[in-house]
Protein backbone atom coordinates (compact mmCIF):
# COMPACT_ATOMS: atom_id res chain seq x y z
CA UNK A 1 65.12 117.42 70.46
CA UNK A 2 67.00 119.26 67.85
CA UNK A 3 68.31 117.22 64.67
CA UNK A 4 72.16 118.12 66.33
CA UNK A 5 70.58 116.07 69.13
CA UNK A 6 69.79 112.80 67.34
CA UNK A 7 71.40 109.55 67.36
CA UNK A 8 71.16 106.81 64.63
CA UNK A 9 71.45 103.18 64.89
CA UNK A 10 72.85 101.21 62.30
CA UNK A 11 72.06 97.27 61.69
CA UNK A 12 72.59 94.87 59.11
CA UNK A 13 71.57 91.69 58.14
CA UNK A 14 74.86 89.24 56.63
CA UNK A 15 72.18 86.25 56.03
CA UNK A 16 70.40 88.25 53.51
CA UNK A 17 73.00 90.93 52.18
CA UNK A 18 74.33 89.50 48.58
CA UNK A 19 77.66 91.51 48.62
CA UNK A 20 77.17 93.68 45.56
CA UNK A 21 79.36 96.59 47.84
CA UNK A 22 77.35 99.29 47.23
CA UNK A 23 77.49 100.42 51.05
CA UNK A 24 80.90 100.31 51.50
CA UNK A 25 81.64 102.41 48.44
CA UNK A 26 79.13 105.07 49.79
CA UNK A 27 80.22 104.96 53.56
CA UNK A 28 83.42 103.16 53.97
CA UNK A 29 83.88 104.60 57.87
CA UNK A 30 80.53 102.65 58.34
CA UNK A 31 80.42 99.95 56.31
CA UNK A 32 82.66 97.36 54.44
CA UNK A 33 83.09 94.03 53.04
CA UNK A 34 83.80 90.53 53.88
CA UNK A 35 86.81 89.18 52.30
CA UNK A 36 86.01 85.83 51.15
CA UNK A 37 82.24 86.14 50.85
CA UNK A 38 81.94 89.97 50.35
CA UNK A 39 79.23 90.42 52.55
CA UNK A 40 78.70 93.26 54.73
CA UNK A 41 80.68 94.37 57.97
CA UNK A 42 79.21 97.12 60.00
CA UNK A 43 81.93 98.95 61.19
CA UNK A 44 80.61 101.99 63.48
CA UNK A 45 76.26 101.25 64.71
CA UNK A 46 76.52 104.68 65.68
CA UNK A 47 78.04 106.89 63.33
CA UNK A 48 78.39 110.56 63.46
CA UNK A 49 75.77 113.03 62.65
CA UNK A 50 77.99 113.87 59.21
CA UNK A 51 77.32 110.75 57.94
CA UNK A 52 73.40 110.62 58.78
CA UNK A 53 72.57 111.14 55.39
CA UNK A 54 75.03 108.87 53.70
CA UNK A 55 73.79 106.04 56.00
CA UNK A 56 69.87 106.40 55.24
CA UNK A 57 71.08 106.97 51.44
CA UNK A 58 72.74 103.37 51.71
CA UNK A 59 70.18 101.45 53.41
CA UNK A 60 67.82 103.23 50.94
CA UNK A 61 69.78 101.94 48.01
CA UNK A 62 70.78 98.44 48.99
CA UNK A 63 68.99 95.96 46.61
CA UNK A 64 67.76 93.38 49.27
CA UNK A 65 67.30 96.07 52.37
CA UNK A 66 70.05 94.03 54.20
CA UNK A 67 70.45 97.33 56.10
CA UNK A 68 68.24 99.15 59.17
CA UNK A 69 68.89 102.53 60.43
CA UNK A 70 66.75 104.04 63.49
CA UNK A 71 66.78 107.59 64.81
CA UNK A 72 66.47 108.40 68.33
């Protein structure tokens, strides 16, 4: 399977994301915020193969790993 070929899968976890934002400010057509609390909203589970990287980069660099991506 080439890399054009592969599919990610984006999940998140609300009960132990502390809204510091940092996701939605990298990858706003994936991610974004809660209004009152500020926690995450996953917006697309399957984003596009542009924004591969900037989905692994946010999961990488969210404090308390309140987000999963999987490749298939």
């Amino acid at each position: 399977m080439s890399r054009k070929d592969q599919f990610v899968h984006v999940s998140t976890s609300v009960e132990t994301c502390v809204g510091c934002g940092q996701c939605a400010l990298a990858v706003p057509e994936v991610f974004d915020q809660e209004q009152s609390e500020g926690t995450v909203v996953l917006l697309d589970p399957s984003p596009p193969e542009d924004l591969h990287q900037a989905v692994h980069q946010a999961a990488t660099n969210c404090p308390v790993e309140a987000i999963s991506v999987s490749e298939s």
